[in-house]
PDB file of N, CA and C in Angstrom:
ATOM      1  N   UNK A   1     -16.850  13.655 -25.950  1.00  0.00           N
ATOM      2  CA  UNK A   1     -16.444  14.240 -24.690  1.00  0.00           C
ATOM      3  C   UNK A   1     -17.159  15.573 -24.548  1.00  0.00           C
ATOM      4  N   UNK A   2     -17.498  15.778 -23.497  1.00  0.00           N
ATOM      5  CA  UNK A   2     -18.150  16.823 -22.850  1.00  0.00           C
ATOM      6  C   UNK A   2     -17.137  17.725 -22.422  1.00  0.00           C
ATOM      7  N   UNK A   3     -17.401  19.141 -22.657  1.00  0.00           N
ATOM      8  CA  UNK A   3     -16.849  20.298 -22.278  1.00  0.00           C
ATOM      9  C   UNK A   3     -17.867  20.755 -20.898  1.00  0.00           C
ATOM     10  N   UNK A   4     -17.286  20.891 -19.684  1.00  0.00           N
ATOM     11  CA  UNK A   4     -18.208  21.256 -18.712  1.00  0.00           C
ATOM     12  C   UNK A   4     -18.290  23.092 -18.916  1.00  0.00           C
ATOM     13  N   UNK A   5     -19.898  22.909 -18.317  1.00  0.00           N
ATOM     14  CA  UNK A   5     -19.591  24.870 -18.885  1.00  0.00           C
ATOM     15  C   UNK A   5     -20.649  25.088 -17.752  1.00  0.00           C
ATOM     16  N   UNK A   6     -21.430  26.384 -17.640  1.00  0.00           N
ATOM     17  CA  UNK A   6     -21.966  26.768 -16.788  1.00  0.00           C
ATOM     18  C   UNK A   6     -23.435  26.693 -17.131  1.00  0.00           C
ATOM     19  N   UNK A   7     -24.003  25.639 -16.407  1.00  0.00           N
ATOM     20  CA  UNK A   7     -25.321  24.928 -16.637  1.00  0.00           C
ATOM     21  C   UNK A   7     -25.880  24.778 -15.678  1.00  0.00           C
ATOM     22  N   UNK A   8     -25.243  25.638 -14.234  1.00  0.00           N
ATOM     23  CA  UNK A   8     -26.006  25.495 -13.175  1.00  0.00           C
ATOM     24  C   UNK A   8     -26.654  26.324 -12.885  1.00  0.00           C
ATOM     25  N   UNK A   9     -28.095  26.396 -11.940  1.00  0.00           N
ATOM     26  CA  UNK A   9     -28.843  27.179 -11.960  1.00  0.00           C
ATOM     27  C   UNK A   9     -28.876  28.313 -12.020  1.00  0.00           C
ATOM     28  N   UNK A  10     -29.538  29.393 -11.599  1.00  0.00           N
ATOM     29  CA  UNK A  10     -29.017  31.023 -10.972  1.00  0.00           C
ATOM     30  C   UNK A  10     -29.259  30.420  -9.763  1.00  0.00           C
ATOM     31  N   UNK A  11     -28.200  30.831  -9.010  1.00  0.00           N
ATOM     32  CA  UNK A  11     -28.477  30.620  -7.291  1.00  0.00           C
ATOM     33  C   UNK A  11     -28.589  32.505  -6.820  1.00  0.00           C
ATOM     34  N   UNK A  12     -29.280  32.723  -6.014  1.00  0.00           N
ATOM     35  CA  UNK A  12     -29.369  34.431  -5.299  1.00  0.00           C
ATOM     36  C   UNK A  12     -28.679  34.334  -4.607  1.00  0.00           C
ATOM     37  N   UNK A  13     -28.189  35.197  -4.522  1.00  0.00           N
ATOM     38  CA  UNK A  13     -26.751  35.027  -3.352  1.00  0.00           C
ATOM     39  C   UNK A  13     -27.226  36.364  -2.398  1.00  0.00           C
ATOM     40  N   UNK A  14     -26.846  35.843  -1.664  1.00  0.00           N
ATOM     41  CA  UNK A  14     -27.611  36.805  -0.335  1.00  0.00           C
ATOM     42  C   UNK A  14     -26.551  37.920   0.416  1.00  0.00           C
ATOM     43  N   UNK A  15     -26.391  39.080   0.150  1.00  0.00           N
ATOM     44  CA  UNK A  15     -25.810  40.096   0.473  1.00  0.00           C
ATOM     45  C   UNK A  15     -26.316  40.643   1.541  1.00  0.00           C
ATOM     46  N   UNK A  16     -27.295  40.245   2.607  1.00  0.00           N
ATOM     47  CA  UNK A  16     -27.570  40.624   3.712  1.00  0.00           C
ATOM     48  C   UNK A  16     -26.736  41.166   4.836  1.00  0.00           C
ATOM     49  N   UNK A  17     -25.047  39.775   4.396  1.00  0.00           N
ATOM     50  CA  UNK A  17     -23.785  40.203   5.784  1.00  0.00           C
ATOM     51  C   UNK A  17     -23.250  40.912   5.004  1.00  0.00           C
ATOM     52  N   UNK A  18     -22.962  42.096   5.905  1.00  0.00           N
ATOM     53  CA  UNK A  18     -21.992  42.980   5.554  1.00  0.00           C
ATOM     54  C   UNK A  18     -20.642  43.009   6.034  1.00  0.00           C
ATOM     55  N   UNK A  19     -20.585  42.804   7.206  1.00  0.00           N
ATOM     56  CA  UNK A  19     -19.572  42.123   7.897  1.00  0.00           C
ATOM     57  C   UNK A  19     -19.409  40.674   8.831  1.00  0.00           C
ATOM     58  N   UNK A  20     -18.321  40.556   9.306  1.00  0.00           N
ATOM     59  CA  UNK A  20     -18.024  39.186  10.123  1.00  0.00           C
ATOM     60  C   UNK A  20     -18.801  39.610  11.619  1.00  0.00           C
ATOM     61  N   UNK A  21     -18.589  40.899  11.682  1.00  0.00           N
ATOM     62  CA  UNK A  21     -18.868  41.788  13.021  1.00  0.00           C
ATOM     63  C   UNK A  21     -20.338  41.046  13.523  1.00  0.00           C
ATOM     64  N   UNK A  22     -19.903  40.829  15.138  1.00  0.00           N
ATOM     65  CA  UNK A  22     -21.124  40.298  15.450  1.00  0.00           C
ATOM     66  C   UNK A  22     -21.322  38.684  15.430  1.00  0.00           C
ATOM     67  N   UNK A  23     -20.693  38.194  14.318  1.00  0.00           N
ATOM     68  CA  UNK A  23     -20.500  36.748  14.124  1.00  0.00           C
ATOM     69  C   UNK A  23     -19.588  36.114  14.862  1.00  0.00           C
ATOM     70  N   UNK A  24     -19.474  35.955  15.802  1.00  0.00           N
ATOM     71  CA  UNK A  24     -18.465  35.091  16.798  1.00  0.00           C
ATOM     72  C   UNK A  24     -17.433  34.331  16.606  1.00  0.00           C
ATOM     73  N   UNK A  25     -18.301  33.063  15.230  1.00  0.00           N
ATOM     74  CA  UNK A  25     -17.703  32.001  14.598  1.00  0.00           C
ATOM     75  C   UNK A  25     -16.561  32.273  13.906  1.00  0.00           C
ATOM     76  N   UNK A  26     -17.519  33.354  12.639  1.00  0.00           N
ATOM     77  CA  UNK A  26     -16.954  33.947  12.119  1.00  0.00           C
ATOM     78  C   UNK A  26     -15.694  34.758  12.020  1.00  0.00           C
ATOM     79  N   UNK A  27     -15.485  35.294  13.205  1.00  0.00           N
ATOM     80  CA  UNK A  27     -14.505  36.513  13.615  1.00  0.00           C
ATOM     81  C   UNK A  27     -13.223  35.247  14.042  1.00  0.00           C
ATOM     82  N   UNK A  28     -14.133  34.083  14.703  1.00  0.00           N
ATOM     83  CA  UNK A  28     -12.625  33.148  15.268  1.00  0.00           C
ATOM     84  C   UNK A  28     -12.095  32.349  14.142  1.00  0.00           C
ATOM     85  N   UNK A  29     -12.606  32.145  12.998  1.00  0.00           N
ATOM     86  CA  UNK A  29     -12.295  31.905  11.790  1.00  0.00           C
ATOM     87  C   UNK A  29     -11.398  32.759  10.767  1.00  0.00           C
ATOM     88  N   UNK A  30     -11.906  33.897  11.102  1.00  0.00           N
ATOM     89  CA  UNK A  30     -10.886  35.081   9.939  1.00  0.00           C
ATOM     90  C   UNK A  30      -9.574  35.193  11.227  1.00  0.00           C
ATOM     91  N   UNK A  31      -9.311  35.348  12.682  1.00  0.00           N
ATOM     92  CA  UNK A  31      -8.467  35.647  12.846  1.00  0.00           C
ATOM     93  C   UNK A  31      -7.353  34.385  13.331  1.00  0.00           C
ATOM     94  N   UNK A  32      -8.320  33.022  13.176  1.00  0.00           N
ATOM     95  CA  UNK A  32      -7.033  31.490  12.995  1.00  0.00           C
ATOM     96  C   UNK A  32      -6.412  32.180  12.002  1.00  0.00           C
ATOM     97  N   UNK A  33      -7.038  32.316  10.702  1.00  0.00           N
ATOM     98  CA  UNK A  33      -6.370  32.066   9.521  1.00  0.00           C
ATOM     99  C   UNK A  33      -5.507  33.272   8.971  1.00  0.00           C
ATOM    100  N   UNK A  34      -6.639  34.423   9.436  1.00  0.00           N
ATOM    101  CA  UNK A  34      -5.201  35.746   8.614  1.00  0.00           C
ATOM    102  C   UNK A  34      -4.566  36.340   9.693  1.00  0.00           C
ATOM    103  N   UNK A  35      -4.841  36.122  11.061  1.00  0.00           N
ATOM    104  CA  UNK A  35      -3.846  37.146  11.921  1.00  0.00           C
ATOM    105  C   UNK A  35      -2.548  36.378  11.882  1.00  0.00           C
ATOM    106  N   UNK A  36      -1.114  36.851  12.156  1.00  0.00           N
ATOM    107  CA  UNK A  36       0.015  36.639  12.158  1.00  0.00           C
ATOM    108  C   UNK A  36       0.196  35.621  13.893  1.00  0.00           C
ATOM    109  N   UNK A  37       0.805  34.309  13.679  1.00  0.00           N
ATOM    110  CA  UNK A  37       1.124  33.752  14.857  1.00  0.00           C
ATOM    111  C   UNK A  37       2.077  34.577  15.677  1.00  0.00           C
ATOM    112  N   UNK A  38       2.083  34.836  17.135  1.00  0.00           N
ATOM    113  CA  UNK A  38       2.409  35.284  17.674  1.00  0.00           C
ATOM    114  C   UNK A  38       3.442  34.099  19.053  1.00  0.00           C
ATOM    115  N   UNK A  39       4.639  34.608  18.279  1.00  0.00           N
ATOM    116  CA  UNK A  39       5.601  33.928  19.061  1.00  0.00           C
ATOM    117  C   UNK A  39       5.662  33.463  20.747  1.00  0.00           C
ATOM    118  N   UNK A  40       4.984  32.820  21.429  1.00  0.00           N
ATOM    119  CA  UNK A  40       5.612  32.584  22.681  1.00  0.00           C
ATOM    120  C   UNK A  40       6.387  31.445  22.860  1.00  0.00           C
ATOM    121  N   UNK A  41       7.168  31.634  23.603  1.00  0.00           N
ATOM    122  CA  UNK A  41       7.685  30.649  24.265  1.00  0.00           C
ATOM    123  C   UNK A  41       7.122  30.094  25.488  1.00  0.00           C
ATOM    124  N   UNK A  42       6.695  28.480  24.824  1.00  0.00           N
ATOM    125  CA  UNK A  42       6.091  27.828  25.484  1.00  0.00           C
ATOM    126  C   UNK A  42       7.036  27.157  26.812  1.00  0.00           C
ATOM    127  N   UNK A  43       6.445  27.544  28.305  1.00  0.00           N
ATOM    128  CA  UNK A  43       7.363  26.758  29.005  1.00  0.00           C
ATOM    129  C   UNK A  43       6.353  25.882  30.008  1.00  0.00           C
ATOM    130  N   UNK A  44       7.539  24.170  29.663  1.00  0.00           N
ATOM    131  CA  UNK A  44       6.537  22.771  30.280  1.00  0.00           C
ATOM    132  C   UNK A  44       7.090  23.040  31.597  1.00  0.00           C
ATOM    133  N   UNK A  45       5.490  22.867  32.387  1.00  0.00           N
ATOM    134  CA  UNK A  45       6.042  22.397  33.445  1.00  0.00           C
ATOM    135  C   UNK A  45       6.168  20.695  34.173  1.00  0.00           C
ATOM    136  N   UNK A  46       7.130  21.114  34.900  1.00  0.00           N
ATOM    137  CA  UNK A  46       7.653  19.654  35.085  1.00  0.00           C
ATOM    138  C   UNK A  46       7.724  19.100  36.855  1.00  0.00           C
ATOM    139  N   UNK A  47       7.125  17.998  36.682  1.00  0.00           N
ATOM    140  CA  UNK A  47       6.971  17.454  38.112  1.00  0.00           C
ATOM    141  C   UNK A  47       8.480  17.620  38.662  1.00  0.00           C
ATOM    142  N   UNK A  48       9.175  16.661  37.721  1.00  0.00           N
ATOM    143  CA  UNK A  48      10.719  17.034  38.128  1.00  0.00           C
ATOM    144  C   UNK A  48      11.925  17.541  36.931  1.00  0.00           C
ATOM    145  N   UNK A  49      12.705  18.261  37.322  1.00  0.00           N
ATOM    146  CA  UNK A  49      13.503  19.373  36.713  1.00  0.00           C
ATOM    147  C   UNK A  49      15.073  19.902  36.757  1.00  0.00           C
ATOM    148  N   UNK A  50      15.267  19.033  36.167  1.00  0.00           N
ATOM    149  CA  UNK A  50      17.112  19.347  36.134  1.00  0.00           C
ATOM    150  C   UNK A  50      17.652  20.652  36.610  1.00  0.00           C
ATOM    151  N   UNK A  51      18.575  21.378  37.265  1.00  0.00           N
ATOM    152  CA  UNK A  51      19.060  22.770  37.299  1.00  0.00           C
ATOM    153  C   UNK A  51      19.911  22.646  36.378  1.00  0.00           C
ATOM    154  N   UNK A  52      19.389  23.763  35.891  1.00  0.00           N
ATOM    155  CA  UNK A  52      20.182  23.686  34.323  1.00  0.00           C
ATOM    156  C   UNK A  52      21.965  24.359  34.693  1.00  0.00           C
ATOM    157  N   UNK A  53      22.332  24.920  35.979  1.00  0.00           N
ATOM    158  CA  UNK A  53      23.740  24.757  35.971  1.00  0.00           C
ATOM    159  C   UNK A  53      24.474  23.789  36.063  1.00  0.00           C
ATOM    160  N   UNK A  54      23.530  22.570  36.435  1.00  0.00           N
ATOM    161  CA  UNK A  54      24.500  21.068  36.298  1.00  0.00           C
ATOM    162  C   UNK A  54      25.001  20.601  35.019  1.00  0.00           C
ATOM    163  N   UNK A  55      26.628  20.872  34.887  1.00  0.00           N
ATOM    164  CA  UNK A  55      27.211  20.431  33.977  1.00  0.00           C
ATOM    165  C   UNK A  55      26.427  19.045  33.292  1.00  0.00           C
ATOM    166  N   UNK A  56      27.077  18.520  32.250  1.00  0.00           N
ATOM    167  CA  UNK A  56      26.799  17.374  30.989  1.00  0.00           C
ATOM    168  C   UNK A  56      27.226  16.098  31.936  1.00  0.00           C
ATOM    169  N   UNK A  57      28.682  16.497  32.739  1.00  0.00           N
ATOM    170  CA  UNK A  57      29.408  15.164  32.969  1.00  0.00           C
ATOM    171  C   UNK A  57      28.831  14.850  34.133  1.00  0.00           C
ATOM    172  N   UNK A  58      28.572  15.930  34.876  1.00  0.00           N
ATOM    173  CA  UNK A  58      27.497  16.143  36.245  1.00  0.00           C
ATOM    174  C   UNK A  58      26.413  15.182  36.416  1.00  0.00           C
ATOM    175  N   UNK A  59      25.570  15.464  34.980  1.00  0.00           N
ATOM    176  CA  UNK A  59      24.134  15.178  34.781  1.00  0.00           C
ATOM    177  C   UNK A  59      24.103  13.270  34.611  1.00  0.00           C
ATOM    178  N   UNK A  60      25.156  13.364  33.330  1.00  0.00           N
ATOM    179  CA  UNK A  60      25.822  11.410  33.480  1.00  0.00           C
ATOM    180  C   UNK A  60      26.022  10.897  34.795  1.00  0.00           C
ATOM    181  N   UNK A  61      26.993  11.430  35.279  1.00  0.00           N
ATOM    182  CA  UNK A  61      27.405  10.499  36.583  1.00  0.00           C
ATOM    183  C   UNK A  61      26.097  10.500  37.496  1.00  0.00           C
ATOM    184  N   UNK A  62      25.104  11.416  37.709  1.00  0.00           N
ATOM    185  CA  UNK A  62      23.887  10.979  38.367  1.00  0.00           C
ATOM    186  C   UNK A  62      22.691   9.960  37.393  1.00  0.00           C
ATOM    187  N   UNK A  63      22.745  10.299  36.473  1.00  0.00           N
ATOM    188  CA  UNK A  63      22.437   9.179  35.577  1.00  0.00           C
ATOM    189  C   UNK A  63      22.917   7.705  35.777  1.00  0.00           C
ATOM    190  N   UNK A  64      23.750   7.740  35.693  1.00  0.00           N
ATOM    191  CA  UNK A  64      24.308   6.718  35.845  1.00  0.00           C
ATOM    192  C   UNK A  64      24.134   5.472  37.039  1.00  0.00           C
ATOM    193  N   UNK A  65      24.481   6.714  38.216  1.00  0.00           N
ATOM    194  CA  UNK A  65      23.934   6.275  39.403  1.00  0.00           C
ATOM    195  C   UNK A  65      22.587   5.525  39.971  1.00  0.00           C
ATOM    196  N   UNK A  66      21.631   6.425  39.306  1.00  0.00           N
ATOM    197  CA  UNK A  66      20.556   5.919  38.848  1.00  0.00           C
ATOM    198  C   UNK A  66      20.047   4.611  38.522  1.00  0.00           C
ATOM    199  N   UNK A  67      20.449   4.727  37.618  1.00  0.00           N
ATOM    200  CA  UNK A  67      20.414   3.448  36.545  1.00  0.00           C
ATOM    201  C   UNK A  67      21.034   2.188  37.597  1.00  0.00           C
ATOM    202  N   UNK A  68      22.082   2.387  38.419  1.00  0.00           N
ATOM    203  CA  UNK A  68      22.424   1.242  38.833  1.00  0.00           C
ATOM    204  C   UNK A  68      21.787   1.179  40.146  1.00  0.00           C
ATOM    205  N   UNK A  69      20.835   2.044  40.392  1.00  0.00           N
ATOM    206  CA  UNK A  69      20.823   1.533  41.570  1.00  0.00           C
ATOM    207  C   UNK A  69      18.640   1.271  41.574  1.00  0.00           C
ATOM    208  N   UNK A  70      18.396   1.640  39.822  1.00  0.00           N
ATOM    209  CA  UNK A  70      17.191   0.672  39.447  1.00  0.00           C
ATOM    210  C   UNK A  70      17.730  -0.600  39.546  1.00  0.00           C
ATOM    211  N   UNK A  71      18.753  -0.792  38.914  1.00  0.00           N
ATOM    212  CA  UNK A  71      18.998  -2.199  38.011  1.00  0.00           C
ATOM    213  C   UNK A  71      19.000  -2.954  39.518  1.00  0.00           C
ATOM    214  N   UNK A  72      19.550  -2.417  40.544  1.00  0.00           N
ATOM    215  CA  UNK A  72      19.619  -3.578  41.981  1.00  0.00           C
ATOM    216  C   UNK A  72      18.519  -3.537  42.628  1.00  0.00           C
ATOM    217  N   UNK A  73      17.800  -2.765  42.262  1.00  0.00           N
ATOM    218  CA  UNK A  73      16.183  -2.831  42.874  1.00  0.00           C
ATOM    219  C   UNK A  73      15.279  -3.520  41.681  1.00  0.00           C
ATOM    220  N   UNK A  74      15.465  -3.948  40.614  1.00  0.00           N
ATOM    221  CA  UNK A  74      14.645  -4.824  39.440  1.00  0.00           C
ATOM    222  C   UNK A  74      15.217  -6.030  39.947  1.00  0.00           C
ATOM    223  N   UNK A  75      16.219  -6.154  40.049  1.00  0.00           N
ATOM    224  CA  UNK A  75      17.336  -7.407  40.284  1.00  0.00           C
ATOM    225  C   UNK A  75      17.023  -8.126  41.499  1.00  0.00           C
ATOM    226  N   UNK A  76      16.358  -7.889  42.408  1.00  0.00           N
ATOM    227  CA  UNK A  76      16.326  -8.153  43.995  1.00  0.00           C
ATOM    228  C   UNK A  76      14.546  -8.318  44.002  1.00  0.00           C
ATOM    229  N   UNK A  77      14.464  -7.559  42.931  1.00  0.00           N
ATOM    230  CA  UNK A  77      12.558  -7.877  42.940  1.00  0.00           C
ATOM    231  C   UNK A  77      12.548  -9.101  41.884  1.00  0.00           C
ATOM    232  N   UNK A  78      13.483  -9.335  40.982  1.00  0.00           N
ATOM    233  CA  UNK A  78      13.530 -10.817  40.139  1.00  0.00           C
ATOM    234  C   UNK A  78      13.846 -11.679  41.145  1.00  0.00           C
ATOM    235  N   UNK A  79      14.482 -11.836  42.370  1.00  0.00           N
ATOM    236  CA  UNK A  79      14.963 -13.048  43.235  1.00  0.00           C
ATOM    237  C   UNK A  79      13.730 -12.887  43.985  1.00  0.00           C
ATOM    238  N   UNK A  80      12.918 -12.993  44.192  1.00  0.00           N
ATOM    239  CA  UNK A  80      11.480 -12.841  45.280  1.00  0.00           C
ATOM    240  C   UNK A  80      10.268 -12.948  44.286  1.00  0.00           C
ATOM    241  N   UNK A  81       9.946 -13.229  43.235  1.00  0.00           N
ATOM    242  CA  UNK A  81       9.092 -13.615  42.394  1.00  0.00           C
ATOM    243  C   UNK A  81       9.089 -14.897  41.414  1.00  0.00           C
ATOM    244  N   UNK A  82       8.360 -15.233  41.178  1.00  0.00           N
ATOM    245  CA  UNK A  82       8.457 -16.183  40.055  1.00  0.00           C
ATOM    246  C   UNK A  82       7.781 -16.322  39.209  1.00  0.00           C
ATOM    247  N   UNK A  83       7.906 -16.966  38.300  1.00  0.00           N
ATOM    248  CA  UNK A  83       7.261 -17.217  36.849  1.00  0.00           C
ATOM    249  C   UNK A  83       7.537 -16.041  35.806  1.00  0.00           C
ATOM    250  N   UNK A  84       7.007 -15.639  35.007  1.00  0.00           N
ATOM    251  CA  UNK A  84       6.759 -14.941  34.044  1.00  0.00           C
ATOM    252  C   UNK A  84       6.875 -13.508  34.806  1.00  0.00           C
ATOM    253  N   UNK A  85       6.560 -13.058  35.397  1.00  0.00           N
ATOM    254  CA  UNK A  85       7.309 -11.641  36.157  1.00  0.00           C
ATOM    255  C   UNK A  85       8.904 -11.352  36.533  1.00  0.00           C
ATOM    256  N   UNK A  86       9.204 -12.672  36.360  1.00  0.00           N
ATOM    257  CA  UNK A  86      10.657 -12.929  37.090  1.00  0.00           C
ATOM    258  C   UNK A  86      11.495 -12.523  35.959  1.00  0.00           C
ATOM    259  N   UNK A  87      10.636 -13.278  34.562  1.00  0.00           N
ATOM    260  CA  UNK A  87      11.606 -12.709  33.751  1.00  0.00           C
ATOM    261  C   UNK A  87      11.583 -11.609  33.481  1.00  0.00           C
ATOM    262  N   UNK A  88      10.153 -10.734  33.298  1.00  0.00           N
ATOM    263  CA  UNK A  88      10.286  -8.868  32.881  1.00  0.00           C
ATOM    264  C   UNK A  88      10.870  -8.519  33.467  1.00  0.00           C
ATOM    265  N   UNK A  89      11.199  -8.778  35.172  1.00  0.00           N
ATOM    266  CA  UNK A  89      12.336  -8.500  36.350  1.00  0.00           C
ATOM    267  C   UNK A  89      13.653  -8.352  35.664  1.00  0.00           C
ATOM    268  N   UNK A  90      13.853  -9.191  35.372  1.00  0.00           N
ATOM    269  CA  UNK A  90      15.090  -9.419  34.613  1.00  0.00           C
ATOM    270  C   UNK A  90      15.651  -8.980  33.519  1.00  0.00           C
ATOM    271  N   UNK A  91      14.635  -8.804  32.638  1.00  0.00           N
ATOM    272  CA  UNK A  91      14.631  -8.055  31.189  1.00  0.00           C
ATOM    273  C   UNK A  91      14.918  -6.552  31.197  1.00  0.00           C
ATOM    274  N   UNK A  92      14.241  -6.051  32.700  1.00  0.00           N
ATOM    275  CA  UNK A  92      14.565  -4.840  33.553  1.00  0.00           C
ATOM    276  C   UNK A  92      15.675  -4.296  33.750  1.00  0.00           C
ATOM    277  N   UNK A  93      16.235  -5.415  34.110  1.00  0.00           N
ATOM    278  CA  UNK A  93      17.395  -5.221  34.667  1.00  0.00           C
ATOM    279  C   UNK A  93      18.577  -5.104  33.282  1.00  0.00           C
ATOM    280  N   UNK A  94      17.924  -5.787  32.753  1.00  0.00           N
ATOM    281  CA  UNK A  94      18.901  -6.288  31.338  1.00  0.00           C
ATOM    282  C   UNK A  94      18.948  -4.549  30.395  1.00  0.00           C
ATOM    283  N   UNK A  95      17.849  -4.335  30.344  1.00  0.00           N
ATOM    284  CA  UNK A  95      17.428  -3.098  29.689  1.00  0.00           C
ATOM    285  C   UNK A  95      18.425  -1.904  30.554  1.00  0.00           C
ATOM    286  N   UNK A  96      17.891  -1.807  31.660  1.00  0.00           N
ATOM    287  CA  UNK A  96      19.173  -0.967  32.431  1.00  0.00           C
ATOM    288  C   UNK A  96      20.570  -1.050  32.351  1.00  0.00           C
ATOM    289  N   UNK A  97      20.948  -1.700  32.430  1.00  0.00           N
ATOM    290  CA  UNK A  97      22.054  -1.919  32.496  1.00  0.00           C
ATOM    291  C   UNK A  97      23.008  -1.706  30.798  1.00  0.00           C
ATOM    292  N   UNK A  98      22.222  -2.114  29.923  1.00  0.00           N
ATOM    293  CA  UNK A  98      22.779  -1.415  28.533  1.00  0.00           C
ATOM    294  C   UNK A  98      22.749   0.117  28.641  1.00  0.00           C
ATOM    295  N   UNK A  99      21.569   1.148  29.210  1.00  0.00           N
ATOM    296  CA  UNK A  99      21.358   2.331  29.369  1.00  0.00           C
ATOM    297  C   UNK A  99      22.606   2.664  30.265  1.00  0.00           C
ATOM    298  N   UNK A 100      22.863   2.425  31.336  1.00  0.00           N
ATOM    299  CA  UNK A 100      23.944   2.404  32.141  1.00  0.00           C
ATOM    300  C   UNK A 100      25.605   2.344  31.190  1.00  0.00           C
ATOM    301  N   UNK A 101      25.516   1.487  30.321  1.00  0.00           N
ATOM    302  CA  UNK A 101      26.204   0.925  29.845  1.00  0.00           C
ATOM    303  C   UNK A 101      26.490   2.359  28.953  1.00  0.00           C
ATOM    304  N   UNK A 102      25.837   2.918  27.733  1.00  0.00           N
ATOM    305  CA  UNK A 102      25.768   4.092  27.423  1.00  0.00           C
ATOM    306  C   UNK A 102      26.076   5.294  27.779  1.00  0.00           C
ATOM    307  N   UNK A 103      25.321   5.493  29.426  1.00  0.00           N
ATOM    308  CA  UNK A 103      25.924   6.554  30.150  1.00  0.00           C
ATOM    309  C   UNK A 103      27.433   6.711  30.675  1.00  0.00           C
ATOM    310  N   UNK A 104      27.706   5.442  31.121  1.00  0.00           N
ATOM    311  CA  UNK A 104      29.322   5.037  30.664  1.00  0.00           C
ATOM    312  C   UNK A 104      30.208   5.744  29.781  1.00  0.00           C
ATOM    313  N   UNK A 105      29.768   5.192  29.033  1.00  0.00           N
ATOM    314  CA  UNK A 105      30.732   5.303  27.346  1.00  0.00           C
ATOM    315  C   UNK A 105      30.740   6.889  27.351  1.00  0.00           C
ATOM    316  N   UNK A 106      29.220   7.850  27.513  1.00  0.00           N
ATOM    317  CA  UNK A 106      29.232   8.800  27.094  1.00  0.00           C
ATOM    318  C   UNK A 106      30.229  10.001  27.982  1.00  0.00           C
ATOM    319  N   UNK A 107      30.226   9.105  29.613  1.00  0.00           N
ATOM    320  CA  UNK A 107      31.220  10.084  30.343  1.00  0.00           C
ATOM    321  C   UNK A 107      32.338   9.684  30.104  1.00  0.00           C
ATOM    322  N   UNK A 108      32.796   8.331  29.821  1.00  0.00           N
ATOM    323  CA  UNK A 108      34.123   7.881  29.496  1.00  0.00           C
ATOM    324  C   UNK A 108      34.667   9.013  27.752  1.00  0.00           C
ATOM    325  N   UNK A 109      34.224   9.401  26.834  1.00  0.00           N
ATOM    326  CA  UNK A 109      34.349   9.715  25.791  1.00  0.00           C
ATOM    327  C   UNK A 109      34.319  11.546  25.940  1.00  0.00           C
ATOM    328  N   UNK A 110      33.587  11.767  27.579  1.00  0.00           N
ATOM    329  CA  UNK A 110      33.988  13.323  27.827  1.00  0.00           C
ATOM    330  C   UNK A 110      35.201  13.813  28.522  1.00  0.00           C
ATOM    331  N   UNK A 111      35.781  12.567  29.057  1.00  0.00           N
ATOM    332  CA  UNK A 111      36.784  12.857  30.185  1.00  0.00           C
ATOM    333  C   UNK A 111      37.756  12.282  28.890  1.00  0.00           C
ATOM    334  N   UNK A 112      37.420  11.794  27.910  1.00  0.00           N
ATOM    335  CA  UNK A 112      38.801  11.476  27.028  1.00  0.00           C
ATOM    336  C   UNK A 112      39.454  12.718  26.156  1.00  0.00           C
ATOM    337  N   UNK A 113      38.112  13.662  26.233  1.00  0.00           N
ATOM    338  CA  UNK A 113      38.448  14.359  25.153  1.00  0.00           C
ATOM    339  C   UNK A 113      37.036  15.015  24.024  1.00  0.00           C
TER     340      UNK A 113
END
C-alpha cells in the first residue's frame, strides 16, 4: 500500500490579484456566500385574493357554495356529451362533491364546538 504524499509538481501560483475589486464575478460570489441574508417578506401577488377579515366559517360556507355550484355545472356538461368525456364529467363531479363533502364536515365541526 501506498502512502499518498506530495509528488506533485511545483505549480507558481500567481499573486497578481490583490483583490476581488473590479472583478464583477467575483464580488457576486464573495457576497452570495459571506454577506448575511437579509430578511424580506416576500408578498405573492394574486390574481384573486381572500379579505383576510372573512372569518374561517365565512370562508367554508362560500367554499362550499362553490363547490356546489361547479359540481351542477360538471354535472349538466356530463348530460350533453358523450363517450369518454362524459365520464371525466362525471368523475368531476364525483371529485367535487367529496371536497364539498369536507367543507361540510369542517363547518359542521365549527358550529359544534
Amino acid at each position: 500500500m501506498t502512502i499518498p504524499c506530495n509528488d506533485l509538481p511545483e505549480m507558481p501560483i500567481d499573486t497578481t490579484l490583490k483583490s476581488p475589486e473590479g472583478f464583477a464575478a467575483a464580488q457576486r460570489a464573495l457576497d452570495y456566500y459571506l454577506k448575511p441574508a437579509v430578511s424580506e417578506e416576500v408578498v405573492e401577488t394574486r390574481f384573486f385574493d381572500v379579505n383576510r377579515n372573512v372569518s374561517r366559517e365565512e370562508a367554508l360556507i362560500h367554499a362550499s357554495d362553490l363547490l356546489r355550484c361547479a359540481a351542477a355545472t360538471a354535472y349538466e356538461s356530463g348530460n350533453n356529451i358523450q363517450g369518454p368525456n362524459r365520464h371525466l364529467a362525471f368523475s368531476t363531479v364525483h371529485m367535487i362533491d367529496m371536497a364539498r363533502a369536507l367543507v361540510d364536515r369542517s363547518l359542521e365541526s365549527a358550529q359544534n364546538g
